[in-house]
Protein backbone atom coordinates (compact mmCIF):
# COMPACT_ATOMS: atom_id res chain seq x y z
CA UNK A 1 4.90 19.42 -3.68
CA UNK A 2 1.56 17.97 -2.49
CA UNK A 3 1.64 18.05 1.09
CA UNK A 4 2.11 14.72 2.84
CA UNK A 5 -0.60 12.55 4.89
CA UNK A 6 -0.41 9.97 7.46
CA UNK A 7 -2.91 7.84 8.78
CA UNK A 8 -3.79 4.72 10.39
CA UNK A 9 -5.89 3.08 8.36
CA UNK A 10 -6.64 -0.61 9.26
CA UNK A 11 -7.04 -0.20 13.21
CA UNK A 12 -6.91 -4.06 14.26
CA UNK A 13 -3.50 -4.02 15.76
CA UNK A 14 0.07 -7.27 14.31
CA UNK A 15 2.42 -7.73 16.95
CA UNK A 16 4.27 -7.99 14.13
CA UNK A 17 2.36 -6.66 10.57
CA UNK A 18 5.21 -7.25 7.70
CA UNK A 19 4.71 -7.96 4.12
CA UNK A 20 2.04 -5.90 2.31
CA UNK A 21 1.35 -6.57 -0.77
CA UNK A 22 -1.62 -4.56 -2.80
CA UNK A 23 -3.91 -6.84 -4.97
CA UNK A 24 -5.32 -4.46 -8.12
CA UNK A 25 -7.49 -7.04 -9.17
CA UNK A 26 -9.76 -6.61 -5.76
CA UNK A 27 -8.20 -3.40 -4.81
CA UNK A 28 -7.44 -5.57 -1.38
CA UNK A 29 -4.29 -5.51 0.77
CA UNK A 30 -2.82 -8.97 1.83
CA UNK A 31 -0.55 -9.00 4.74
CA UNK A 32 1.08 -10.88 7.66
CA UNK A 33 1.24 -10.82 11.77
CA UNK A 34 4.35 -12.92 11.70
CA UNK A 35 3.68 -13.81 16.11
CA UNK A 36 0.05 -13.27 15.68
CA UNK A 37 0.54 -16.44 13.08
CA UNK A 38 -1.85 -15.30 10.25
CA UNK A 39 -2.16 -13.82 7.11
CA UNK A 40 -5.05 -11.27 6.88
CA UNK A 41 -6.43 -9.54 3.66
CA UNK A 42 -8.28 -5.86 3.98
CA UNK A 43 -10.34 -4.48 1.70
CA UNK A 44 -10.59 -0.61 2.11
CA UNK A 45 -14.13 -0.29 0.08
CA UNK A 46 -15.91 -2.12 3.35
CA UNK A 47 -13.14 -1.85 6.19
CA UNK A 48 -13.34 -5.89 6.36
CA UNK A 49 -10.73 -7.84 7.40
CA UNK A 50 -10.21 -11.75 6.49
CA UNK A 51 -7.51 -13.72 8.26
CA UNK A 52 -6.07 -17.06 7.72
CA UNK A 53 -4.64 -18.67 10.75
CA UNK A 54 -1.22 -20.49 10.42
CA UNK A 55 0.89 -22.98 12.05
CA UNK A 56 3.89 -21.53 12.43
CA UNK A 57 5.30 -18.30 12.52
CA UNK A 58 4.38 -16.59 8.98
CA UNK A 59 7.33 -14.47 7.77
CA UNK A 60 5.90 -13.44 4.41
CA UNK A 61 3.21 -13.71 1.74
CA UNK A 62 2.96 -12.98 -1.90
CA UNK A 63 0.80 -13.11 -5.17
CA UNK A 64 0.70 -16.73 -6.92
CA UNK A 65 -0.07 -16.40 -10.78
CA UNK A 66 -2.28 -19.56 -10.23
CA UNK A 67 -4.50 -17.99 -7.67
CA UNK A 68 -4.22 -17.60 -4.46
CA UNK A 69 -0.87 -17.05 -2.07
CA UNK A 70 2.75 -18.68 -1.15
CA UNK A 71 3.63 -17.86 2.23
CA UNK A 72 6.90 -18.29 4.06
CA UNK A 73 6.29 -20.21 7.20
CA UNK A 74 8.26 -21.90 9.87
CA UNK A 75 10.69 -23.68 7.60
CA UNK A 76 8.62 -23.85 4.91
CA UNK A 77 7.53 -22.75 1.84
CA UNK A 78 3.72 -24.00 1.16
CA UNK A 79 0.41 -22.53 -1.14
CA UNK A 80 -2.54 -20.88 0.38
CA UNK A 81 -5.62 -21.59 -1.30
CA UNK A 82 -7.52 -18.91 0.03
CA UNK A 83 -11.40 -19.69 -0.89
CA UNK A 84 -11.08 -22.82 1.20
CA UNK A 85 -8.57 -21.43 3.65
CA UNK A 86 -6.51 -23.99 3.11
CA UNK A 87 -2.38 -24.05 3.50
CA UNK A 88 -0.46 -26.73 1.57
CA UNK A 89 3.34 -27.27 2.21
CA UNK A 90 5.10 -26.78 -1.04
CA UNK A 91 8.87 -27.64 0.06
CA UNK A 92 10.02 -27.91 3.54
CA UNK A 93 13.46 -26.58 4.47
CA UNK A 94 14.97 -29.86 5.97
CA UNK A 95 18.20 -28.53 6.13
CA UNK A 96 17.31 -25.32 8.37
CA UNK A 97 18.45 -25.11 11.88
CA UNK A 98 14.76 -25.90 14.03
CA UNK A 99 15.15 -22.90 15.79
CA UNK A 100 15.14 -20.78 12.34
CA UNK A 101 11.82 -19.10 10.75
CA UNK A 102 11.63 -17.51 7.77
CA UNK A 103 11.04 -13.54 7.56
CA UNK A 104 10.55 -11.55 4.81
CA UNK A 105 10.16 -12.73 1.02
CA UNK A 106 9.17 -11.00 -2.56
CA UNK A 107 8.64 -12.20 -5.96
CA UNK A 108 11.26 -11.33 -8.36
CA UNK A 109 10.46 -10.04 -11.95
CA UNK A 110 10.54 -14.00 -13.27
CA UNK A 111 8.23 -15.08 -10.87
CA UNK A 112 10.47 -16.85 -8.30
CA UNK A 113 10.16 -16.28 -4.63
CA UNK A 114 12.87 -15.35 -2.52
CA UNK A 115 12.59 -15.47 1.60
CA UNK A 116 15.35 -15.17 3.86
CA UNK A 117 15.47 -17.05 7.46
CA UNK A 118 16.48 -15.80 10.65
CA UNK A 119 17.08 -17.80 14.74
CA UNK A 120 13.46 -17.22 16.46
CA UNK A 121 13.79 -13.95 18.78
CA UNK A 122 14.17 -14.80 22.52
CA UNK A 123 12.55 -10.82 22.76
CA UNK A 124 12.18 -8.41 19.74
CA UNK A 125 15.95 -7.94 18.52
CA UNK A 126 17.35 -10.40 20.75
CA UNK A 127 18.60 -13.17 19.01
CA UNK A 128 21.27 -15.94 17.98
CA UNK A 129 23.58 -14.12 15.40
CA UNK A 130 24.41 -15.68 11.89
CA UNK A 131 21.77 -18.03 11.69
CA UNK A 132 19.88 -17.14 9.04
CA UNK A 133 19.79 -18.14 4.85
CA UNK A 134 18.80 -16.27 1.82
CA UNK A 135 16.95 -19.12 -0.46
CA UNK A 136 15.16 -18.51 -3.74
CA UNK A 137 11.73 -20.94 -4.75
CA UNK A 138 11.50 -21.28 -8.07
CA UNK A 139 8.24 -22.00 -9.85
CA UNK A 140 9.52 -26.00 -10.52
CA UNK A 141 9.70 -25.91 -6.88
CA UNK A 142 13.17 -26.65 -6.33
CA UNK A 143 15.22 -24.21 -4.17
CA UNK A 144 18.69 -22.68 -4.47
CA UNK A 145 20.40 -21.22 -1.33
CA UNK A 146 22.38 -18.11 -2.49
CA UNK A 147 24.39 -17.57 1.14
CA UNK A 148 23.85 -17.99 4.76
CA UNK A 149 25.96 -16.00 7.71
CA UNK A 150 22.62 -14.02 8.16
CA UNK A 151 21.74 -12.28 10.85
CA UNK A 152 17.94 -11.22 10.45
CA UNK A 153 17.02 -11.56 6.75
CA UNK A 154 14.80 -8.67 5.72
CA UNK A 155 13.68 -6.40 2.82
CA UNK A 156 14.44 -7.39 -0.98
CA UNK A 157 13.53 -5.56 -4.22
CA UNK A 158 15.11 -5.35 -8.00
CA UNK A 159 16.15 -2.32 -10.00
CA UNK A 160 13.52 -0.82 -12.42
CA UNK A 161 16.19 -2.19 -15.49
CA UNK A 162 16.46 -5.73 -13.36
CA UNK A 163 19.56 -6.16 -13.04
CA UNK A 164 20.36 -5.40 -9.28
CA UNK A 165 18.85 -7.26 -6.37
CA UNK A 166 18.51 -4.88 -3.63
CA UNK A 167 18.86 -6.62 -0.03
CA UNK A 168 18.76 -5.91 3.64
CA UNK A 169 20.29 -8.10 6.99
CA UNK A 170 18.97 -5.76 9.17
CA UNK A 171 21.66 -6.27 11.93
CA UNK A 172 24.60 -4.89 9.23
CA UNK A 173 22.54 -1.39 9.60
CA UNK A 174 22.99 -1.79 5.42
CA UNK A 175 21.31 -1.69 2.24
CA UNK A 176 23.20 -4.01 -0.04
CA UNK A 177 23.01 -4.29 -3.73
CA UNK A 178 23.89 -7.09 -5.84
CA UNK A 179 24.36 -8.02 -9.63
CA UNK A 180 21.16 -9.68 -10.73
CA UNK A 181 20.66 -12.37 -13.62
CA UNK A 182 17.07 -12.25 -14.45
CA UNK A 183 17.23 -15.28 -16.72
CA UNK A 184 18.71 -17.45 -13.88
CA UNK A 185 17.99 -15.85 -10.76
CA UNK A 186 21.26 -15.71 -9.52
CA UNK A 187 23.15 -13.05 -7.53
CA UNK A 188 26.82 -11.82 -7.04
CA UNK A 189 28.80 -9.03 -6.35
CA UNK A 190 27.58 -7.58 -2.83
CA UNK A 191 28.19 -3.98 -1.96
CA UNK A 192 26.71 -1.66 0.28
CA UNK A 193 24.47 1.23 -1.28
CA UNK A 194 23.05 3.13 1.55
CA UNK A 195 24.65 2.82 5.70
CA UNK A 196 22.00 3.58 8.20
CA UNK A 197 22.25 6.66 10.44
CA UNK A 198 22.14 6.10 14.51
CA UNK A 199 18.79 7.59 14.82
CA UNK A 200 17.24 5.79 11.60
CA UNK A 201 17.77 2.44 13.76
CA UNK A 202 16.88 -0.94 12.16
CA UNK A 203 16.76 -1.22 8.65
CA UNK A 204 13.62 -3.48 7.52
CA UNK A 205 11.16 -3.86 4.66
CA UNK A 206 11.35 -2.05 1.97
CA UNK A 207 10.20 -0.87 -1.42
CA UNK A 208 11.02 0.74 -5.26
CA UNK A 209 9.21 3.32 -6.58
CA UNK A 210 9.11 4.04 -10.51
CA UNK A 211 11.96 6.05 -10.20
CA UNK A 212 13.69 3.23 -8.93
CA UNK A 213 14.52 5.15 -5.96
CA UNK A 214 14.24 2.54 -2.54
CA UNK A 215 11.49 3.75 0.32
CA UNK A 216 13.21 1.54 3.34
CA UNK A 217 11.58 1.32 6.78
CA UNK A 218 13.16 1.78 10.20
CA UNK A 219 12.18 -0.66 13.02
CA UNK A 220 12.66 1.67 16.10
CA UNK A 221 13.23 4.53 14.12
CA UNK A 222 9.46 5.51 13.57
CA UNK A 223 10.35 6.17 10.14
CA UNK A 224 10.10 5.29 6.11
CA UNK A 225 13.48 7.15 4.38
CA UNK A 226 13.79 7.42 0.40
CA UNK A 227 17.20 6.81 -0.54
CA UNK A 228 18.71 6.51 -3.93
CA UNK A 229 20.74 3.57 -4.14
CA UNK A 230 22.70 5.09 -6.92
CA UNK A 231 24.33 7.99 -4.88
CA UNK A 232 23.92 6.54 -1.33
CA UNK A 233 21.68 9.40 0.25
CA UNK A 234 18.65 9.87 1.76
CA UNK A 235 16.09 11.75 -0.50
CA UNK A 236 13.11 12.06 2.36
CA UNK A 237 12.12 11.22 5.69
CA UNK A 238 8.26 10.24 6.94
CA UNK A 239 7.72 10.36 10.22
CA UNK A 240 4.87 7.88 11.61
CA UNK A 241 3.48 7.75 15.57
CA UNK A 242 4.98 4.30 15.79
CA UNK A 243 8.39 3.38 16.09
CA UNK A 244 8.28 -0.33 15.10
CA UNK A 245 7.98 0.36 11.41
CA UNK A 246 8.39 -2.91 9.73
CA UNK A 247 7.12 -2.79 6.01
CA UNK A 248 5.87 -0.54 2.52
CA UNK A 249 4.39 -0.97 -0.31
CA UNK A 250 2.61 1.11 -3.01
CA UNK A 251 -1.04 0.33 -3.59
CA UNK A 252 -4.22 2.16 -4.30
CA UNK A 253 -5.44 2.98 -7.20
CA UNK A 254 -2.71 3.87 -9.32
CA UNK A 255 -0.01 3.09 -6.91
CA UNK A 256 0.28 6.72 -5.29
CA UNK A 257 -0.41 5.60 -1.63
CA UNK A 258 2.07 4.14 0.48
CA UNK A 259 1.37 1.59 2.90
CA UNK A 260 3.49 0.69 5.86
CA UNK A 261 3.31 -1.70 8.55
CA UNK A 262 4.07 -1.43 12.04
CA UNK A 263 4.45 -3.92 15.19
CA UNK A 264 3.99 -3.34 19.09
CA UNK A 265 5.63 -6.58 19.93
CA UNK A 266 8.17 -5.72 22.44
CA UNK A 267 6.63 -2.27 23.86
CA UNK A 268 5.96 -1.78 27.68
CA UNK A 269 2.91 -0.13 28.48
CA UNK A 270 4.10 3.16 28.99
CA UNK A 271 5.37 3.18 25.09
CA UNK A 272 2.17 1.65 24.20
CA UNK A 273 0.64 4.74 26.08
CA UNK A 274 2.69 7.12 24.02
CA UNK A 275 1.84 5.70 20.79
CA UNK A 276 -1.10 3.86 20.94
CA UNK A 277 -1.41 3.58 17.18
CA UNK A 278 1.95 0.51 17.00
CA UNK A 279 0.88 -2.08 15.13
CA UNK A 280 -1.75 -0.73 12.71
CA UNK A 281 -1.41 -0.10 9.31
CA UNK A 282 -0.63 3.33 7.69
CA UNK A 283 -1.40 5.25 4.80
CA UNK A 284 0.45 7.83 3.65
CA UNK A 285 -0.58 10.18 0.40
CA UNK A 286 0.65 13.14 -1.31
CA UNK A 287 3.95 11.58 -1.74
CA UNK A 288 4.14 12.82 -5.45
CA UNK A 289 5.38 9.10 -6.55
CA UNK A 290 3.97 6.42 -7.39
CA UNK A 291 5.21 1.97 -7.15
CA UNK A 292 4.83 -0.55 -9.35
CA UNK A 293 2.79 -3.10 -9.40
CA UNK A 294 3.89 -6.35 -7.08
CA UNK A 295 5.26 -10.13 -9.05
CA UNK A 296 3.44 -12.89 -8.82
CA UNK A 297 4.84 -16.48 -8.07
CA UNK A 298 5.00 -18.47 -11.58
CA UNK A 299 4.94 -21.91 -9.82
């Protein structure tokens, strides 16, 4: 096996970095500081970094078929037409509670976007319990709430064959799995696929790989673990010199690298001493897999 490589590669520090998404078209990575309230795009050819400020809190963004981005915001879903750096609400949440936000979101293989709410933090993990929704956008713009109860409403992904929805409320220390209709979008049948260990912390973001094996990151567990969600163990373990690891996803040319995000939000200064590289953005190669390519939003 090809031995394994981790490094920091965009240096401008999120509180809270979540939601990469790789764009082959510009070979760019789009992302989000959901307290630093913008979404920022990096190109690794030129090091550059373009952000987009937003109103709210910013829990996710992804791909839009038509150009452009949707981004989960606040309690709202809206477009981001990025040559004129302009946001547009799409549909705004009037039934969420105003002290919600949305958090993480990803495309499913029809095109629909599904984003999950949480209550605002009072400080990083403290927070009103059950508060939070699981809704999916669908590219008529209409919405469908699938359940709420949720604690902090985190990483999604589907199956290679698209039939299971893979899920995370961070707080349940779980990875969930659900039956998946791909021709309606609908969900049922919950059951847990992988329990966290005490030391692997927080599950958060997470990602597939085309062996449909899950790479699922551990908020104050410093750590990305590959688990197959078939058996219920843990394949691998990367170790990263941050422990708020929030987000993956595969990108680079053919989908070999992994990138992760990371947060410092919440870290006294003597952490921040000890691991002065929270909140960038990592790279790690030589995994000896590769992901597939992200869904883009049909609406």
């Amino acid at each position: 096996m090809s031995s394994i490589k981790v490094e920091c590669v965009v240096k401008e520090k999120c509180e809270i970095g979540e939601s990469p998404v790789w764009e082959e078209k510009d070979g760019t990575l789009i992302y989000v500081d959901i307290t630093g309230q913008r979404v920022s795009r990096w190109n690794p050819a030129t090091n550059k970094i373009q952000s987009l400020r937003t109103e709210k809190y910013v829990g996710s963004v992804v791909p839009r078929k038509s150009g452009g981005y949707m981004i989960a915001e606040g309690t709202r879903f809206a477009s981001v037409d990025w040559e004129r750096q302009k946001i547009t609400t799409i549909v705004n949440m009037e039934g969420e509670k105003s002290n919600n936000r949305f958090n993480d979101g990803k495309v499913d293989p029809a095109g629909r976007f599904f984003a999950g709410t949480m209550a605002i933090e009072v400080r990083p993990g403290e927070l009103e319990r059950k508060q939070g929704s699981l809704y999916t956008l669908y590219p008529n713009h209409t919405v469908v709430k699938h359940f709420d109860q949720v604690d902090i409403s985190n990483g999604l992904e589907w199956s290679l064959d698209h039939r299971t929805f893979y899920y995370i409320d961070s707080l349940a220390y779980t990875v969930d799995a659900f039956d998946y209709d791909l021709s309606t979008g609908s969900i049922s049948n919950r059951r847990v696929v992988y329990k966290m260990e005490k030391e692997e912390a927080i599950p958060d973001g997470m990602c597939i790989d085309t062996e449909g094996k899950l790479w699922v990151c551990c908020y104050n567990g410093g750590r990305v673990l590959r688990i197959d969600p078939q058996t219920g163990t843990r394949l691998q373990t990367v170790k990263f010199p941050a422990e708020k690891i929030t987000s993956c996803c595969f990108g680079g040319k053919d989908y070999s690298d992994l990138y992760v995000t990371s947060s410092w939000k919440g870290l006294d200064d003597a952490a921040m001493a000890k691991q002065p590289q929270a909140g960038c953005i990592f790279k790690v190669t030589g995994l000896g897999v590769k992901g597939i390519p992200p869904y883009s939003f049909a609406g």
